[in-house]
Protein backbone atom coordinates (compact mmCIF):
# COMPACT_ATOMS: atom_id res chain seq x y z
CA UNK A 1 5.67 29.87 -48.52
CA UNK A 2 5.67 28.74 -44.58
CA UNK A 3 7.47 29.31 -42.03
CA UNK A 4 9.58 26.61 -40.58
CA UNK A 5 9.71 28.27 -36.63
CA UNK A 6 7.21 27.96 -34.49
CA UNK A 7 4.63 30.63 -33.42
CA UNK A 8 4.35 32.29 -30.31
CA UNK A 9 0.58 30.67 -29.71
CA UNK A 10 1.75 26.87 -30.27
CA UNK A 11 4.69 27.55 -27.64
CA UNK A 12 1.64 29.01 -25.35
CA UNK A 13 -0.30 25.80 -26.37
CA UNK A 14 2.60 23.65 -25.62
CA UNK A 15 3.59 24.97 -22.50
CA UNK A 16 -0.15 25.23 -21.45
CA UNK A 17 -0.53 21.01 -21.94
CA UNK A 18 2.37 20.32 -20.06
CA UNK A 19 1.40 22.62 -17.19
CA UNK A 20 -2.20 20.84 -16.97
CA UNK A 21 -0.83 17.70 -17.09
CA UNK A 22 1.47 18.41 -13.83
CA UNK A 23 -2.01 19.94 -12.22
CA UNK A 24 -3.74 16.74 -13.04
CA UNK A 25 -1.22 14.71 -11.98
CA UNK A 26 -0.48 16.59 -8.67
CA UNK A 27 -4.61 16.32 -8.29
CA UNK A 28 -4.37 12.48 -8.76
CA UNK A 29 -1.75 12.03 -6.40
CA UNK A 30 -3.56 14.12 -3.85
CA UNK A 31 -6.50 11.80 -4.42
CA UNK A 32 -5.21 8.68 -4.07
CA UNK A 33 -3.17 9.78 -0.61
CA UNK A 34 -6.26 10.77 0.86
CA UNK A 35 -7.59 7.43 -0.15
CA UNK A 36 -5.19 5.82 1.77
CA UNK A 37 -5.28 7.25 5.14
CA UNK A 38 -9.39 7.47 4.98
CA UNK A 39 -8.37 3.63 4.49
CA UNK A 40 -6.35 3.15 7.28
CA UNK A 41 -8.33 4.98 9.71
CA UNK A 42 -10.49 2.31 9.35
CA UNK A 43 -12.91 1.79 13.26
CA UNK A 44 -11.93 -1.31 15.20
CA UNK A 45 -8.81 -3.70 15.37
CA UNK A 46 -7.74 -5.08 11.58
CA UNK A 47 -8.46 -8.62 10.86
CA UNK A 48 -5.83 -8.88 7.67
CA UNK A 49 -2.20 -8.26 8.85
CA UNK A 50 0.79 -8.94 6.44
CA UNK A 51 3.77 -9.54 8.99
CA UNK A 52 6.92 -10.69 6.39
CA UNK A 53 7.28 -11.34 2.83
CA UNK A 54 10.21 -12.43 1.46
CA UNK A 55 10.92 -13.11 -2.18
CA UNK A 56 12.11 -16.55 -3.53
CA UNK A 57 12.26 -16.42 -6.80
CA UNK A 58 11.32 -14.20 -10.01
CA UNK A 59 7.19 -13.78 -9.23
CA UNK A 60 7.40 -15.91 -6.01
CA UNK A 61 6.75 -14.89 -2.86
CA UNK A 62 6.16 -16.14 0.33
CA UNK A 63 3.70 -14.25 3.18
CA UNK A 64 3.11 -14.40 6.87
CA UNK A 65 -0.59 -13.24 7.56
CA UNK A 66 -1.80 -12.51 10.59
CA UNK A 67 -5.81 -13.34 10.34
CA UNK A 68 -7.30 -12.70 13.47
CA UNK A 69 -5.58 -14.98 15.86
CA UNK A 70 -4.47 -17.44 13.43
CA UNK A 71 -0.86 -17.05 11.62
CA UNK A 72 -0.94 -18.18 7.75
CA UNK A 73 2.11 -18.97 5.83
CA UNK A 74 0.85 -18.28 2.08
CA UNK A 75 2.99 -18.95 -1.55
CA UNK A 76 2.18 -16.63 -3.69
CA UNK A 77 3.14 -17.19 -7.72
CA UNK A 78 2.12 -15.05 -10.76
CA UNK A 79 -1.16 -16.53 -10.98
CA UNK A 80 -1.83 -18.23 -8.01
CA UNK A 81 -2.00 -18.28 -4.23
CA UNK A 82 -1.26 -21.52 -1.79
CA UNK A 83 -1.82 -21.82 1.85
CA UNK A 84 1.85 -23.56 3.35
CA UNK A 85 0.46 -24.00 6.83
CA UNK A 86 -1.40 -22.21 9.81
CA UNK A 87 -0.94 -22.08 13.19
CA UNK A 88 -2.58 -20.38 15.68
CA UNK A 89 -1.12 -16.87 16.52
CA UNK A 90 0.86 -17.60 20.26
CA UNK A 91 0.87 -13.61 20.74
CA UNK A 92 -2.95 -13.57 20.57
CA UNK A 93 -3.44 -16.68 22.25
CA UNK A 94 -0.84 -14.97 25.36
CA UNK A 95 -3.70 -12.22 24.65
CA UNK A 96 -7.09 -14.12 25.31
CA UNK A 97 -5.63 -15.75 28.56
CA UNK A 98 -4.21 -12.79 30.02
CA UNK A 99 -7.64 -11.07 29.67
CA UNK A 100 -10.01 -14.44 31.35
């Protein structure tokens, strides 16, 4: 009738899958690190800074961005986002009147 072990090919097979899986996964990795510092190396002085978040809840945040000299305290639920305040940012403004 059959044979109930397995042959010598579907252990190659097998072993084969696994092994390309790794390969693409190691290749996907690879990819998406490079992505990240080609993104970070990014020409000038950022304009989007996230300072602090702390967590208040299950899905709730809240965020401290830094957007260009301004300070914005931000809520952030699952499917929303809502501006708390702004301010402007006393470390730039120290900045801007140290340099006129």
């Amino acid at each position: 009738m059959g044979s109930t072990g397995a042959s010598p090919f579907d252990w190659v097979r097998v072993v084969g899958s696994i092994v390309l899986v790794f390969i693409l996964l190691a290749a996907l990795l690879w990819t998406l690190r490079r992505m990240k510092v080609m993104q970070s190396t990014q020409v000038g002085e950022l304009k989007l800074q996230v300072l602090e978040t702390i967590s208040v809840g299950p899905r709730q945040k809240i965020a401290l961005l830094r957007v260009a000299d301004h300070l914005v305290l931000i809520g952030m639920g699952a499917n929303q986002f809502t501006a708390l305040g702004n301010w402007e940012d006393p470390v730039a403004a120290k900045g801007n009147h140290l340099e006129s």
